[in-house]
N, C-alpha and C. Protein backbone atom coordinates (compact mmCIF):
# COMPACT_ATOMS: atom_id res chain seq x y z
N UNK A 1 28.90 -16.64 15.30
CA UNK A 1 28.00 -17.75 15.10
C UNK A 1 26.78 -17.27 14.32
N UNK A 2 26.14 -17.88 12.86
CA UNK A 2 25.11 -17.97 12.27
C UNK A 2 24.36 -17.61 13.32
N UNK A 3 23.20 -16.71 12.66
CA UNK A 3 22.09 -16.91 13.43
C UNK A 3 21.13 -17.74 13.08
N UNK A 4 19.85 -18.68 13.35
CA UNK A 4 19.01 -19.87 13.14
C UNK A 4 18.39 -19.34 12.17
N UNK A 5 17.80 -20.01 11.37
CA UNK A 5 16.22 -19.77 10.50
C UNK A 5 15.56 -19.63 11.09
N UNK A 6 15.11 -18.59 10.07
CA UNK A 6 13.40 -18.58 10.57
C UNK A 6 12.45 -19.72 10.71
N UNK A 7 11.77 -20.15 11.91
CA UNK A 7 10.81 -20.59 11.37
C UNK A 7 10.27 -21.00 10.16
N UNK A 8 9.49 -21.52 9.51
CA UNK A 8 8.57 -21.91 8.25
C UNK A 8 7.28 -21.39 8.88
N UNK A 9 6.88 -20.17 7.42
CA UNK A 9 5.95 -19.43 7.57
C UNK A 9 4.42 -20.36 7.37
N UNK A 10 3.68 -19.95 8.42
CA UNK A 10 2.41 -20.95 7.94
C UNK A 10 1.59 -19.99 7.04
N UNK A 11 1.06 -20.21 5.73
CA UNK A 11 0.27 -19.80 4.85
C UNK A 11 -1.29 -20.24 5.17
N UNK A 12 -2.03 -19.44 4.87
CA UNK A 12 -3.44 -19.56 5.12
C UNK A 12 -4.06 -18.68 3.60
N UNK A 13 -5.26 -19.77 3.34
CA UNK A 13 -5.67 -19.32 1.84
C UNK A 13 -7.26 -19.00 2.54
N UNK A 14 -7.80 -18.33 1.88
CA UNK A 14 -9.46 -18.25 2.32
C UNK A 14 -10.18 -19.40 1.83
N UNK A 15 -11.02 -19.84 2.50
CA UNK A 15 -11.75 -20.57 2.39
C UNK A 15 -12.94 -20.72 1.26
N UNK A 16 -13.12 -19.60 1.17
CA UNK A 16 -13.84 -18.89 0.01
C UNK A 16 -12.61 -19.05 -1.69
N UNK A 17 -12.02 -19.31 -1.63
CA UNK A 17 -10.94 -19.65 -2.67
C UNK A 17 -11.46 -20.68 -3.41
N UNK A 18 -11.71 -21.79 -3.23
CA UNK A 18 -11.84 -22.81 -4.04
C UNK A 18 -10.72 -23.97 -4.10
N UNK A 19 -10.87 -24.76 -5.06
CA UNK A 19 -9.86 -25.56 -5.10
C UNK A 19 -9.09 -25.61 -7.11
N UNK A 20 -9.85 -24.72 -7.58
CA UNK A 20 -10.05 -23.86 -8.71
C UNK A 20 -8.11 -23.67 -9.00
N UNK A 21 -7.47 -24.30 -9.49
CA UNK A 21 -6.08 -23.56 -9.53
C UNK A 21 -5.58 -22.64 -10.22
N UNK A 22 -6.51 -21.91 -10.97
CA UNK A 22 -6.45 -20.79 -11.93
C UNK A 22 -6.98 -20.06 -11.62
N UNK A 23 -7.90 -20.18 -10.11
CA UNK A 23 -8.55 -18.53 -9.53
C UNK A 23 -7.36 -18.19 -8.87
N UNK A 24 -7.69 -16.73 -8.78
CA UNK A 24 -6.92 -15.78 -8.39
C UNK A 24 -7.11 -15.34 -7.01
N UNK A 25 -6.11 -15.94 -6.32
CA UNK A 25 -5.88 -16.25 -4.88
C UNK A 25 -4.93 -15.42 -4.01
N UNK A 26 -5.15 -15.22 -2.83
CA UNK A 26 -3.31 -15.00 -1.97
C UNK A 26 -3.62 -15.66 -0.46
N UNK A 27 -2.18 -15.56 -0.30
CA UNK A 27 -2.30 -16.39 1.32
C UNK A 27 -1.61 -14.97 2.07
N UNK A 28 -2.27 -15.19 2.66
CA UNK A 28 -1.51 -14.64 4.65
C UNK A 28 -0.64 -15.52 5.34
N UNK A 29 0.08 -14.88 6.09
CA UNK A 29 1.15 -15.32 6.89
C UNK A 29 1.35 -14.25 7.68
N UNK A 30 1.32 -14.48 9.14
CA UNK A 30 1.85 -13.62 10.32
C UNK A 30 3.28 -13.64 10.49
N UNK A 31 4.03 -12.60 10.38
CA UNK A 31 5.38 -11.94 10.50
C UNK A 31 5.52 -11.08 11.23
N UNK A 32 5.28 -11.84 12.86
CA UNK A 32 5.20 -10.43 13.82
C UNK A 32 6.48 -9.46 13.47
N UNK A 33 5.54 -8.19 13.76
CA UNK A 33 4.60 -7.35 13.91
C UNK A 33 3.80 -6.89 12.46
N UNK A 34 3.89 -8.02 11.50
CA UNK A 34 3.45 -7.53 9.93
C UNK A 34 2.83 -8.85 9.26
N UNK A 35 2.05 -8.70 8.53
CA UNK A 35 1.24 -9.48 7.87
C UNK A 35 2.28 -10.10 6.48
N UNK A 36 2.52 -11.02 5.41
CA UNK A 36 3.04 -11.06 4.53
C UNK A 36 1.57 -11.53 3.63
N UNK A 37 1.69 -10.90 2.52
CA UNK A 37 0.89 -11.49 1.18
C UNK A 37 1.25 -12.02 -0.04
N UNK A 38 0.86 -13.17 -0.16
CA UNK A 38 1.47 -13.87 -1.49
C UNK A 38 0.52 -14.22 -2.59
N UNK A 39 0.72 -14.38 -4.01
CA UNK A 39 0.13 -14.94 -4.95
C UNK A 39 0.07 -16.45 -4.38
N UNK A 40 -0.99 -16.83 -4.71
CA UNK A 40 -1.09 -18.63 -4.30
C UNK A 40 -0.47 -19.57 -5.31
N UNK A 41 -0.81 -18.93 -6.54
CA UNK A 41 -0.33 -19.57 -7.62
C UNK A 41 0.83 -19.86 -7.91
N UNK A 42 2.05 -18.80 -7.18
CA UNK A 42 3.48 -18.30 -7.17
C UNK A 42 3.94 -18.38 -5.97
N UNK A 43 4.29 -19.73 -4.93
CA UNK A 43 4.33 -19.29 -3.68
C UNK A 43 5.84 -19.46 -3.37
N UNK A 44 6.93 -19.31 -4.43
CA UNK A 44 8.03 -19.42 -3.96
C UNK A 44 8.20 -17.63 -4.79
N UNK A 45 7.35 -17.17 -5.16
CA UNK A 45 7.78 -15.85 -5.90
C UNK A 45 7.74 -15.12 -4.39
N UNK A 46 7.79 -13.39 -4.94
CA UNK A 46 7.91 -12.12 -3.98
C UNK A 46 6.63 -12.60 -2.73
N UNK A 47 6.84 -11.93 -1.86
CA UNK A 47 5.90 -11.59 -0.95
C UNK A 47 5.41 -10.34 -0.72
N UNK A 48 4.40 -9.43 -0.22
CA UNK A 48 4.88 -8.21 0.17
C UNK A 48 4.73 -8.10 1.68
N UNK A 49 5.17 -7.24 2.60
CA UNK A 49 5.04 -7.28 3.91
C UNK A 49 4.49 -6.38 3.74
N UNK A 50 3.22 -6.15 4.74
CA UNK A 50 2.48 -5.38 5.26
C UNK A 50 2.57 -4.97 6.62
N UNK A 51 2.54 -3.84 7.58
CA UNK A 51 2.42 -3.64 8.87
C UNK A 51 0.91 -3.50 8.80
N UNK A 52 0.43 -4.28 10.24
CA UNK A 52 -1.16 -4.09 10.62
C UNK A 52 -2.10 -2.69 10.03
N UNK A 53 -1.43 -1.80 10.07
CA UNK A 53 -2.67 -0.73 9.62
C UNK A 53 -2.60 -0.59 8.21
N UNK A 54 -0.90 -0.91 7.51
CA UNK A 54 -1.25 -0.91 5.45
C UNK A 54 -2.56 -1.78 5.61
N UNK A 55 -2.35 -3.45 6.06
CA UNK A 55 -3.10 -4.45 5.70
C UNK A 55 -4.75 -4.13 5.95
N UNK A 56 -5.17 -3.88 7.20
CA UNK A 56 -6.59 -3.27 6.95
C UNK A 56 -7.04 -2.35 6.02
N UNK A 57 -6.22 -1.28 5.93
CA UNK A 57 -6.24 -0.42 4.72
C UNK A 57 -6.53 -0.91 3.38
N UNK A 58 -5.51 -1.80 2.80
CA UNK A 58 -5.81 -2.41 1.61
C UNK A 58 -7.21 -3.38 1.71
N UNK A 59 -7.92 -4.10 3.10
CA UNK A 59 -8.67 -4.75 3.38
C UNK A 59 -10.11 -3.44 2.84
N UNK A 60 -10.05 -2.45 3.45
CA UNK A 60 -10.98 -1.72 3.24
C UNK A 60 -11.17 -1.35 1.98
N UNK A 61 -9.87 -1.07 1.53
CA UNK A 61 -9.69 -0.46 -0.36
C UNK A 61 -10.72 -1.58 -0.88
N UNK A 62 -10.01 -2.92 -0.75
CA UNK A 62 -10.85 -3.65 -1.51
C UNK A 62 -12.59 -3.80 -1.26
N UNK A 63 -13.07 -4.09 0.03
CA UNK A 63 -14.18 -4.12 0.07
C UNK A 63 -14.93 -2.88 -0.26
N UNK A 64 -14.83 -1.59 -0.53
CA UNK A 64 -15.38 -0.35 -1.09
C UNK A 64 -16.13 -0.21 -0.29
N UNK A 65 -17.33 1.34 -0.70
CA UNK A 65 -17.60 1.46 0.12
C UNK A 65 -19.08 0.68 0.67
């Protein structure tokens, strides 16, 4: 027997984004135990999965020091 679908991932954009459709955006989505990140612009393209400590990591990369 098939196993079910997944769920439908809920996407979350920052608020700080705009409504701008040519800024350069991504959404979150929780994939326990991993974060997924997407282009907003592209939301049927790639995702990447993150586990909790890549994702802060890249969180920190970006904000510098």
């Amino acid at each position: 027997m098939p196993s079910p679908a997944p769920p439908a991932l809920l996407w979350r954009k920052s608020s700080r984004s705009g409504s701008d459709p040519t800024s350069n955006c991504v959404e979150l989505a929780a994939i326990q135990p991993a974060i997924a990140v997407r282009d907003s612009k592209h939301p049927d393209g790639p995702a990447l999965r993150l586990s909790p400590t890549a994702f802060r990591s890249l969180l920190q990369a970006l904000q510098g020091p």
